[in-house]
Protein backbone atom coordinates (compact mmCIF):
# COMPACT_ATOMS: atom_id res chain seq x y z
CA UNK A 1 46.58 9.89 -49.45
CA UNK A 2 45.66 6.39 -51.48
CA UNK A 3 49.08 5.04 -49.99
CA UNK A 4 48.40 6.05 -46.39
CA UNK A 5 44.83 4.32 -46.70
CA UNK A 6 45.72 1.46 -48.22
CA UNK A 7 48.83 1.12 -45.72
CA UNK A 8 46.44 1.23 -42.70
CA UNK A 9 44.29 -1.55 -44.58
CA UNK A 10 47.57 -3.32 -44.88
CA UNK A 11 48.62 -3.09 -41.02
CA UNK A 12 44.95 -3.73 -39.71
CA UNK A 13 44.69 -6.59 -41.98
CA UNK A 14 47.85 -7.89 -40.40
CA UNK A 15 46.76 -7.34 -37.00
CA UNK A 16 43.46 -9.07 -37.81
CA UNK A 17 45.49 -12.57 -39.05
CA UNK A 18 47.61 -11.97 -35.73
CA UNK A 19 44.55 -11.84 -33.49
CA UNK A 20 42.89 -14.88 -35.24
CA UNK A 21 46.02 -17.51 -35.19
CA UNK A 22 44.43 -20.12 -33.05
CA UNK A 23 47.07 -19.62 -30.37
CA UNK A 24 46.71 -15.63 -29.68
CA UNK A 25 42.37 -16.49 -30.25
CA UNK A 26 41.88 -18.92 -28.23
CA UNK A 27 44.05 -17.33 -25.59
CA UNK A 28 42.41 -13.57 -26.27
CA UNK A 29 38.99 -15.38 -25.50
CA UNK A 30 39.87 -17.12 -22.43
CA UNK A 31 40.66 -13.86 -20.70
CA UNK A 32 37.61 -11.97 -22.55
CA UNK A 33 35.24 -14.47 -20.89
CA UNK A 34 37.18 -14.83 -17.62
CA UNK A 35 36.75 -10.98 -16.50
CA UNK A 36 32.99 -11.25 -16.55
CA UNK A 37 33.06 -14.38 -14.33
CA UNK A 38 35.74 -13.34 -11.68
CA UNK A 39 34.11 -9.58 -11.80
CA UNK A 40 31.20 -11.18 -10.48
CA UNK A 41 32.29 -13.52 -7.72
CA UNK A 42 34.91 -11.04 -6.43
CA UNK A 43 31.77 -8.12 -6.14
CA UNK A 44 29.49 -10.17 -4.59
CA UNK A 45 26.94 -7.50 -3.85
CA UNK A 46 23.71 -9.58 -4.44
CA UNK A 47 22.58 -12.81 -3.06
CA UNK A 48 19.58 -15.37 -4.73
CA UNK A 49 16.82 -15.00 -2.72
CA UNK A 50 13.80 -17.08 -3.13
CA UNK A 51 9.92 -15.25 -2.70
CA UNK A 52 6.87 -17.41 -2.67
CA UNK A 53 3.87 -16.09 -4.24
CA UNK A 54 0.26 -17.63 -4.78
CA UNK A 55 -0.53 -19.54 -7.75
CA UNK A 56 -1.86 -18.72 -11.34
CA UNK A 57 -3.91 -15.60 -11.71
CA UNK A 58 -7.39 -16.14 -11.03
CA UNK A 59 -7.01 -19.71 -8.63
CA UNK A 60 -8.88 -19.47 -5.74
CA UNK A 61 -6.65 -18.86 -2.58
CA UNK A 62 -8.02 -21.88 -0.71
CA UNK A 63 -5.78 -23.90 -3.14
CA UNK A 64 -2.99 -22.86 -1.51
CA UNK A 65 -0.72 -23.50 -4.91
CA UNK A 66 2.32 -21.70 -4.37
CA UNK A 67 5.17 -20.49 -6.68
CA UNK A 68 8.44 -19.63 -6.28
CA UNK A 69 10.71 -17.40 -8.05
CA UNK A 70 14.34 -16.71 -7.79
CA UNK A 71 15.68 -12.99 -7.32
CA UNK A 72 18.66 -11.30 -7.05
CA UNK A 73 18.56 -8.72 -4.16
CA UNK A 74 21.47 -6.72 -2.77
CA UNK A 75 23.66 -8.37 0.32
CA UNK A 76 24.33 -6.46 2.82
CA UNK A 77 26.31 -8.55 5.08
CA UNK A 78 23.84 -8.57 7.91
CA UNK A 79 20.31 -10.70 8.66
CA UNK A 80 18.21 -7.95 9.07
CA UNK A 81 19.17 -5.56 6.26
CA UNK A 82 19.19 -9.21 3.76
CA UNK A 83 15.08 -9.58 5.33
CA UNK A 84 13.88 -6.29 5.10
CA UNK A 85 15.14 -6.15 1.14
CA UNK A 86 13.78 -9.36 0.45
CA UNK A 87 10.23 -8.65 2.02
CA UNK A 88 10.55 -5.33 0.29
CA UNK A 89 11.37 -7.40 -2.52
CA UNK A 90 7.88 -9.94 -1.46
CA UNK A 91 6.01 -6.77 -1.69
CA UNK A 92 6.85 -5.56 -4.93
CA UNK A 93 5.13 -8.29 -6.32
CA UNK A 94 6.40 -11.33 -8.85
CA UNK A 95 7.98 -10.69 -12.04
CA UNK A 96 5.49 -12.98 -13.57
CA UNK A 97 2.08 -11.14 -15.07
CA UNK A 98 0.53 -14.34 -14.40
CA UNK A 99 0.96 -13.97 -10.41
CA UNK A 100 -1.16 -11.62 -8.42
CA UNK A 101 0.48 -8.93 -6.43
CA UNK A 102 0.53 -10.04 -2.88
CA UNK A 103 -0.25 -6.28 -1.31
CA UNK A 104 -1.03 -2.80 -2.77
CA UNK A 105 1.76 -0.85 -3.70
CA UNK A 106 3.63 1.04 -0.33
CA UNK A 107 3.58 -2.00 2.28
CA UNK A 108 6.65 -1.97 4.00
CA UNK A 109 8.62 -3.34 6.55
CA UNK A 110 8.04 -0.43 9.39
CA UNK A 111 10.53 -1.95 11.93
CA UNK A 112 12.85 -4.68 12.28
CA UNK A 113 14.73 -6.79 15.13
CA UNK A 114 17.05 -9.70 14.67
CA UNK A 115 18.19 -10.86 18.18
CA UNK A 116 19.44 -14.21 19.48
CA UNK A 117 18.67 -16.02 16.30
CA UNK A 118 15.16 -14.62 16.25
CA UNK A 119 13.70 -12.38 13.50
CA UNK A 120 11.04 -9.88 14.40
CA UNK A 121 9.29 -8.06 11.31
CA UNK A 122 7.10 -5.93 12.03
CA UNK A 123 5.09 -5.15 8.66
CA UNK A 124 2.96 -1.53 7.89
CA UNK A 125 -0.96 -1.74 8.22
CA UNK A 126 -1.09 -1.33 4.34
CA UNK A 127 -1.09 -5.28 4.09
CA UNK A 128 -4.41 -5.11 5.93
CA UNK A 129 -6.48 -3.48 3.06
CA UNK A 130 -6.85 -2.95 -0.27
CA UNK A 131 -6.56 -0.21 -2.88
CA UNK A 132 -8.22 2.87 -1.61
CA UNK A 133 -11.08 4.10 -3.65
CA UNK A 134 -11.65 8.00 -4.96
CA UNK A 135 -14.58 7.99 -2.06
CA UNK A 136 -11.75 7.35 0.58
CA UNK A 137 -13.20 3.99 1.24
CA UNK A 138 -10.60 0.87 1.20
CA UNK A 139 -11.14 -2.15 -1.61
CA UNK A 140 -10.99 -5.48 0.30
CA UNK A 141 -7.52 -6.69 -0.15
CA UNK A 142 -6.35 -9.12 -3.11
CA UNK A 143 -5.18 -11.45 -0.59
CA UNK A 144 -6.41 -12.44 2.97
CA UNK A 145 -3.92 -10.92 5.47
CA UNK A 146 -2.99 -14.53 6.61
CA UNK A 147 -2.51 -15.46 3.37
CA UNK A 148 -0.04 -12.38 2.97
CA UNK A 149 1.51 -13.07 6.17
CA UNK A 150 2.32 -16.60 5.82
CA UNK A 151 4.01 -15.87 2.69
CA UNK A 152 6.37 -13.46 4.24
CA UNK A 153 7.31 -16.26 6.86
CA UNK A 154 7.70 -18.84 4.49
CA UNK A 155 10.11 -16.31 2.21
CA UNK A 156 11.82 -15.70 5.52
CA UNK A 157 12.06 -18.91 6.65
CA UNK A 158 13.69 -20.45 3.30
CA UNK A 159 16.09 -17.61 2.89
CA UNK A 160 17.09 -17.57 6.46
CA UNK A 161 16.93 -21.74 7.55
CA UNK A 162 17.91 -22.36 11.16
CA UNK A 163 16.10 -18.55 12.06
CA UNK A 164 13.16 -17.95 14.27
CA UNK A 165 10.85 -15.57 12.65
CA UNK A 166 7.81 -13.61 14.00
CA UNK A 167 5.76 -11.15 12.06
CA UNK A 168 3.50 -8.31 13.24
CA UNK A 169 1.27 -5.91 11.46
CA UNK A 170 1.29 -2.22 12.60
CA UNK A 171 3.47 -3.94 16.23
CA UNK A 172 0.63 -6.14 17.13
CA UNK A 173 1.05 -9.84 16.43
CA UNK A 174 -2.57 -11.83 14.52
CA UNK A 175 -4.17 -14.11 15.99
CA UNK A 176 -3.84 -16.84 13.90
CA UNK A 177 -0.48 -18.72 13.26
CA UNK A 178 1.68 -17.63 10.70
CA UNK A 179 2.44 -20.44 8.66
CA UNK A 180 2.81 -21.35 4.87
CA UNK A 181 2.02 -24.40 3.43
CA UNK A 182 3.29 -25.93 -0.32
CA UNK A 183 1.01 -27.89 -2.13
């Protein structure tokens, strides 16, 4: 039994000094860090997206101070599918505790229409209020509904240059002009 051990010892040992000669290491490392790297560029089932949010927890929004952050989302191939993910993604709210979330929890994209290079989003009426109290009465909303919707254009916009995009709450377009601005 002692023979058989130390014999294995003996033959791993071996192996080990095989594996760590400089030639077979250096060559057994190469190919160890390659797979990650080519695993990832050949699967290319995400894309960067970048989502703007407002500024530092507890600024007022008339700063207009916005941030950006850098996700991965998953690439579908096609315009529309790529911007409903990344407002999805908008809506979720930034991975930073410092940010404020932009909507409650459940705004969605209801409906979405990408024809001759324009982008129609048309967004639920959730973005329109806030948290809904016990009494069935609606909190006002974190953020002004312009405010909300001029961060989904300028997310659109800078993931999708080149793009027209128009936004609409509930299939009725606001008033005002959806536009972001960067401070």
């Amino acid at each position: 039994m002692n023979a058989g051990i130390s014999r294995l010892i003996s033959n791993v040992r071996s192996a080990i000094d095989q594996i760590l000669h400089p030639r077979v290491f250096w060559i057994l490392l190469l190919v160890v860090a390659s797979v990650p790297a080519f695993h990832s560029i050949l699967k290319q089932d995400t894309r960067p997206a970048t989502l703007w949010f407002p500024g530092i927890h507890g600024m007022e929004e008339s700063s207009q101070q916005l941030v950006s952050e850098l996700r991965f989302v998953p690439a579908y191939g096609d315009v529309l599918s790529d911007a409903v993910r990344i407002l999805d993604e908008l809506f979720l709210g930034s991975l930073n505790a410092k940010h404020e979330s932009l909507t409650i929890p459940g705004s969605y994209v209801q409906a979405a229409l990408f024809r001759k290079n324009v982008l129609y989003m048309d967004l639920s009426t959730d973005i329109l209020f806030g948290r809904q109290l016990a009494s069935g009465i609606y909190k006002a909303p974190q953020f002004q509904p312009a405010t909300v919707l001029a961060l989904a254009g300028k997310t659109l916009a800078w993931n999708f240059p080149g793009k027209r995009i128009v936004i609409t709450v509930g299939g009725y377009e606001p008033s005002w002009e959806v536009r972001a601005t960067s401070k």
